[in-house]
Protein backbone atom coordinates (compact mmCIF):
# COMPACT_ATOMS: atom_id res chain seq x y z
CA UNK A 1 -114.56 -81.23 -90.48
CA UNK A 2 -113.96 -77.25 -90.45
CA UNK A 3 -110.56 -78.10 -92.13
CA UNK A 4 -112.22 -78.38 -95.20
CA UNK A 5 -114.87 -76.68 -97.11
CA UNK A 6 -118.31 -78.01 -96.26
CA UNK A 7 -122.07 -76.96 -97.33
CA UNK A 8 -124.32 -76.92 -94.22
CA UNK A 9 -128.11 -75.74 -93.38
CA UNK A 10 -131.42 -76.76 -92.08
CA UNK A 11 -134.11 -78.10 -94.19
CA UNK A 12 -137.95 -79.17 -93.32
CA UNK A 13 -141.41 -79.68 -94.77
CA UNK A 14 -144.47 -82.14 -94.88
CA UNK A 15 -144.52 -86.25 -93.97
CA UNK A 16 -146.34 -88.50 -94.79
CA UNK A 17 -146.42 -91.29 -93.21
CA UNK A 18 -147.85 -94.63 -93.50
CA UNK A 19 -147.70 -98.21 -92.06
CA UNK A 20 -148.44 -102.14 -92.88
CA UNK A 21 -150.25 -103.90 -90.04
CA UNK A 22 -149.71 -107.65 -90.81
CA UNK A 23 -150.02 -107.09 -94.20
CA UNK A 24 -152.61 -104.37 -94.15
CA UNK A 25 -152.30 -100.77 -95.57
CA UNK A 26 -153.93 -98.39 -92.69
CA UNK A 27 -154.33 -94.40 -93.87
CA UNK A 28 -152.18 -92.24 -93.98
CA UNK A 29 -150.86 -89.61 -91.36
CA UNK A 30 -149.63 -86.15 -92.42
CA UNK A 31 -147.47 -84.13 -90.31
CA UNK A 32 -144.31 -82.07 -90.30
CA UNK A 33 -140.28 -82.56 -89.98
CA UNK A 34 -137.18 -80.45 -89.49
CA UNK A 35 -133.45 -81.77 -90.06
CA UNK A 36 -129.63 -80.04 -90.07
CA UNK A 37 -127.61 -81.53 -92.35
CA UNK A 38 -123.58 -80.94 -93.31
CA UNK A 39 -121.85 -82.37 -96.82
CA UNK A 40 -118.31 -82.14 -98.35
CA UNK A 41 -117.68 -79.66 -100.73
CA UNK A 42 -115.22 -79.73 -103.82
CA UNK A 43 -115.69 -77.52 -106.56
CA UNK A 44 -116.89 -78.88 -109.49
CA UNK A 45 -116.83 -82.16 -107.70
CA UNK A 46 -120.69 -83.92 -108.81
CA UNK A 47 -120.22 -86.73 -105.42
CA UNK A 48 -120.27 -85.49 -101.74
CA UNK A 49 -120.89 -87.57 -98.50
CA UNK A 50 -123.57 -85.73 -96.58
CA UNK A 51 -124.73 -86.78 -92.61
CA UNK A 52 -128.08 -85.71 -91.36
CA UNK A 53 -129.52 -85.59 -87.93
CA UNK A 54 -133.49 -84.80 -87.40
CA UNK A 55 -136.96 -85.23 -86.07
CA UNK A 56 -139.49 -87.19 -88.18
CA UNK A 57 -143.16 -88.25 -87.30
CA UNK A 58 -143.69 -91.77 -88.45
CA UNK A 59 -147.04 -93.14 -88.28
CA UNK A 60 -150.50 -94.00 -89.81
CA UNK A 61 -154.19 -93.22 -88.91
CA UNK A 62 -157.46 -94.96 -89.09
CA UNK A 63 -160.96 -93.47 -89.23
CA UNK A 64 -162.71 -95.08 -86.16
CA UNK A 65 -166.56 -94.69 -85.21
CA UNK A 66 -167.66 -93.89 -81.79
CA UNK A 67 -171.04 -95.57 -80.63
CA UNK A 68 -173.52 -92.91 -78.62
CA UNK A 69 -176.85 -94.71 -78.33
CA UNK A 70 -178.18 -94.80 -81.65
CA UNK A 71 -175.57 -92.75 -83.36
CA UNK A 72 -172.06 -93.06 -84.65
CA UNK A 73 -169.32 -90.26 -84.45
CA UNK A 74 -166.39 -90.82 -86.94
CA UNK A 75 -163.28 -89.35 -85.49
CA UNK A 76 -160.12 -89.65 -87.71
CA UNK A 77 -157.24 -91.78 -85.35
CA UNK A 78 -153.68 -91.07 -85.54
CA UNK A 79 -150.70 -93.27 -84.54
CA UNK A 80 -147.81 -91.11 -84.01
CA UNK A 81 -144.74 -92.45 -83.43
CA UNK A 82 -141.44 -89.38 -82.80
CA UNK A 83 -138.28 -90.47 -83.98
CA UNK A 84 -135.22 -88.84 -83.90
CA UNK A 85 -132.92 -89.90 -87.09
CA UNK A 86 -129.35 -89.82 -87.97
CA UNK A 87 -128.67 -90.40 -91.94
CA UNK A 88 -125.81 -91.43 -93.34
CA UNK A 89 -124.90 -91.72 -97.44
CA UNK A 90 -123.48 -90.32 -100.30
CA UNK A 91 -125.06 -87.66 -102.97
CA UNK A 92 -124.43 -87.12 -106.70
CA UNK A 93 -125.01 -83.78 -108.53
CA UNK A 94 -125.58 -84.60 -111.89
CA UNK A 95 -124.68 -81.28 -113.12
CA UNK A 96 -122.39 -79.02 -111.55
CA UNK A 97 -121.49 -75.55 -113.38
CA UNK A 98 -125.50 -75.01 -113.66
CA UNK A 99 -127.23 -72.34 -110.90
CA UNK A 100 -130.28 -75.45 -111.07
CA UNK A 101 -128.56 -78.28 -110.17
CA UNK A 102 -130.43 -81.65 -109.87
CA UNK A 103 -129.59 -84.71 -107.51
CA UNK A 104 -129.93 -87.59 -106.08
CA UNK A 105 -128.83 -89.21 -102.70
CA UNK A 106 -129.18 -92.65 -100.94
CA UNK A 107 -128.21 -93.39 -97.56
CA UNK A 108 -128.28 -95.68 -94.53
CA UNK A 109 -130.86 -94.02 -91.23
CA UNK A 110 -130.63 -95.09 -87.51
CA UNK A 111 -133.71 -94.05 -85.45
CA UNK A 112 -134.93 -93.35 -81.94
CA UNK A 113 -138.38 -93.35 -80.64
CA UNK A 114 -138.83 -90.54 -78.02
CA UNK A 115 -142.20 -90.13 -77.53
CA UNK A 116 -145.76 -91.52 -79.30
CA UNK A 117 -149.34 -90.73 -78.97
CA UNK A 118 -150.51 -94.13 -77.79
CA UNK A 119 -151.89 -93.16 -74.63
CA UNK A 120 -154.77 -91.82 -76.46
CA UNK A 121 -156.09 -95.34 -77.20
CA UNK A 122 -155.25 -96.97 -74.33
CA UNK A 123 -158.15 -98.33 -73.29
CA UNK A 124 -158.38 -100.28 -76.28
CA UNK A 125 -155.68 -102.38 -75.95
CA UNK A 126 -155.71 -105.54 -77.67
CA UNK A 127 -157.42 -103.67 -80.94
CA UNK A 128 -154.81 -100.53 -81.34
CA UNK A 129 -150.84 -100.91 -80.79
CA UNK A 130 -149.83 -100.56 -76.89
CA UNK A 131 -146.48 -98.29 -75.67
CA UNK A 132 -145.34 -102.04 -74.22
CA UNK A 133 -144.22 -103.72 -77.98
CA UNK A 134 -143.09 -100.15 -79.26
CA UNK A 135 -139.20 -100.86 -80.71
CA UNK A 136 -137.40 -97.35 -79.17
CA UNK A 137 -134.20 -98.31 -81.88
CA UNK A 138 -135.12 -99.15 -85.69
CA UNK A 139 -133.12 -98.69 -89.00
CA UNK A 140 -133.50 -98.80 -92.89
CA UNK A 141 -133.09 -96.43 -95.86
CA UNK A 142 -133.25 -93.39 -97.40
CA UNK A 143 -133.25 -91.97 -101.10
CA UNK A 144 -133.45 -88.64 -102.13
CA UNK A 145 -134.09 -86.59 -105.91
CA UNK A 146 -134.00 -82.66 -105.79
CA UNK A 147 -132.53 -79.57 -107.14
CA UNK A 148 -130.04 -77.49 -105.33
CA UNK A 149 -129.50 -73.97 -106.65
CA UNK A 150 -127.69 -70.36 -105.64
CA UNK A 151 -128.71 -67.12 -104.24
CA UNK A 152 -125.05 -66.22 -104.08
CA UNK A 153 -121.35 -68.20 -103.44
CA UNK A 154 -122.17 -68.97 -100.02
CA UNK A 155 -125.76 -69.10 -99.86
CA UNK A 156 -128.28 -71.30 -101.79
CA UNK A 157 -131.61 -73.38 -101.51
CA UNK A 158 -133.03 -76.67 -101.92
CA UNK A 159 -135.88 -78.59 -102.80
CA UNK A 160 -136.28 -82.30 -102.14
CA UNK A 161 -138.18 -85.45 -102.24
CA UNK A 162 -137.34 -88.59 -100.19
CA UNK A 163 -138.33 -91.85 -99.48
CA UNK A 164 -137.69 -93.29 -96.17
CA UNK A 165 -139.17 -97.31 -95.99
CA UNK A 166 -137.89 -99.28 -92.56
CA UNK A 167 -136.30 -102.37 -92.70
CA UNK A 168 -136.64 -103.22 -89.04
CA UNK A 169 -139.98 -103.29 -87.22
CA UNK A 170 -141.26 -100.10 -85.23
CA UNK A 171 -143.43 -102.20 -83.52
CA UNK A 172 -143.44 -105.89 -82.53
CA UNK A 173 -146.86 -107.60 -80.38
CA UNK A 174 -146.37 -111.19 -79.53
CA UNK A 175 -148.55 -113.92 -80.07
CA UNK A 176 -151.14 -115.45 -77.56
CA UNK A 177 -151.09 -112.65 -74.46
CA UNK A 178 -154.50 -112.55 -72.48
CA UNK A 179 -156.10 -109.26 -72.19
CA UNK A 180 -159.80 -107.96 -70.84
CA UNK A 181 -161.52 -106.72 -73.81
CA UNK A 182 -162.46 -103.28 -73.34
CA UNK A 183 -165.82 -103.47 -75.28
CA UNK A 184 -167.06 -106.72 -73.78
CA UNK A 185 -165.31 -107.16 -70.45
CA UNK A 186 -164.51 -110.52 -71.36
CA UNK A 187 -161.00 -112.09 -71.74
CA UNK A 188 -159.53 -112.15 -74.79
CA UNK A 189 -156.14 -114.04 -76.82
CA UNK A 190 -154.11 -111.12 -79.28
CA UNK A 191 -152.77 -112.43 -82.36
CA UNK A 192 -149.16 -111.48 -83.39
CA UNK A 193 -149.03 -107.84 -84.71
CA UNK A 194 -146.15 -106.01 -86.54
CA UNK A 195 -145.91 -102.51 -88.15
CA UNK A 196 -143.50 -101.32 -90.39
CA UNK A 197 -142.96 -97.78 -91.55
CA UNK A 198 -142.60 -96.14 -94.29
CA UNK A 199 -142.53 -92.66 -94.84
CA UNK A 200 -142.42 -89.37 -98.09
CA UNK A 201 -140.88 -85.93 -97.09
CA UNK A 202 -141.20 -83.22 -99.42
CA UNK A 203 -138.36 -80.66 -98.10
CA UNK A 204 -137.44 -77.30 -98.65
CA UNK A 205 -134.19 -75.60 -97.15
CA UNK A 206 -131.17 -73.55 -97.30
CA UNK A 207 -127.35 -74.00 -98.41
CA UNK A 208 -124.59 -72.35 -96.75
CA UNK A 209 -121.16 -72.58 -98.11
CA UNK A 210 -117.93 -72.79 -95.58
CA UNK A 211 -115.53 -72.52 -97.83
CA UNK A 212 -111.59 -72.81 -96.97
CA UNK A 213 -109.37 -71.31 -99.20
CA UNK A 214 -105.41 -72.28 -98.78
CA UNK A 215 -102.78 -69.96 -99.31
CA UNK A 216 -98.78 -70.42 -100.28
């Protein structure tokens, strides 16, 4: 990779994430991301490959009431589920001799749970996703529009909006499994659940040129 001139830097901003259960839009959850990322460089060249590797918070949230005697506490739920991602794709500069340069990217993302909040609603298993049916591996895609632009030759910035929708299931609750309600104390029969992500980043980072020069 070093034999060649690459651009390189980290980038990071705000998530939002949200999720279909069975069919069902729940809220959505805001948090944060970081990434690295590393592309080929040519100059003047408008298409590049680019690889990413990161941490993303995927996720929804649902405002939930607490019963205390003859009042009702609304706390605000969220279902946090930390992946790690590796992104894979190809970008196109659409103008290249410009110090704004817009873009857009699309590319193919691998994913690996490695930790989730779930253990906060616990005791209402049955009602709220359980760490049991969590998927640790899913996939899908990613596309990308933002403007790159220069501080100097080797250094520059970015801004950037994605889009980041799964194609595989983050989480996957069979059909007809017998639990003890927590509310009632009485057995209960869960129906099949499935939740799919989808997430929007709005990045900001920096652009540093490594750029090899050969000489006769």
């Amino acid at each position: 990779m070093f034999g060649q001139s690459t651009i390189f830097g980290p980038k990071g901003g705000l998530s939002i994430g949200l999720q279909s259960w069975d069919g069902f839009q729940r809220q959505p959850l805001f948090s944060f991301h970081g990434a690295f990322y590393i592309e080929g460089y040519k100059e003047e060249a408008p298409t590049s490959f680019f690889g990413q590797v990161g941490l993303h918070n995927r996720g929804s949230s649902e405002r939930i009431f607490f019963i205390n005697g003859n009042s009702a506490t609304p706390v605000r739920q969220k279902f946090r589920f930390s992946n790690a991602a590796a992104i894979f794709g190809i970008k196109k500069r659409t103008n290249t001799s410009a110090n704004q340069r817009p873009f857009y990217s699309f590319g193919v993302r691998v994913e690996r749970t490695i930790s989730t909040n779930l253990d906060e609603t616990a005791e209402f298993a049955g009602y709220f996703p359980i760490e049991g049916f969590v998927n640790k591996w899913n996939y899908g895609a990613t596309v990308a529009f933002g403007y790159e632009f220069s501080f100097s030759e080797f250094v520059g910035g970015l801004i950037e909006a994605s889009i980041h929708p799964d194609l595989s299931f983050q989480y996957q609750q069979p059909r007809d499994i017998g639990v003890i309600s927590p509310i009632t104390g009485q057995g209960i029969t869960l129906r099949e659940q499935q939740i799919r992500n989808i997430s929007f980043e709005i990045s900001v980072g920096f652009r540093f040129l490594h750029k090899v020069i050969y000489l006769d």
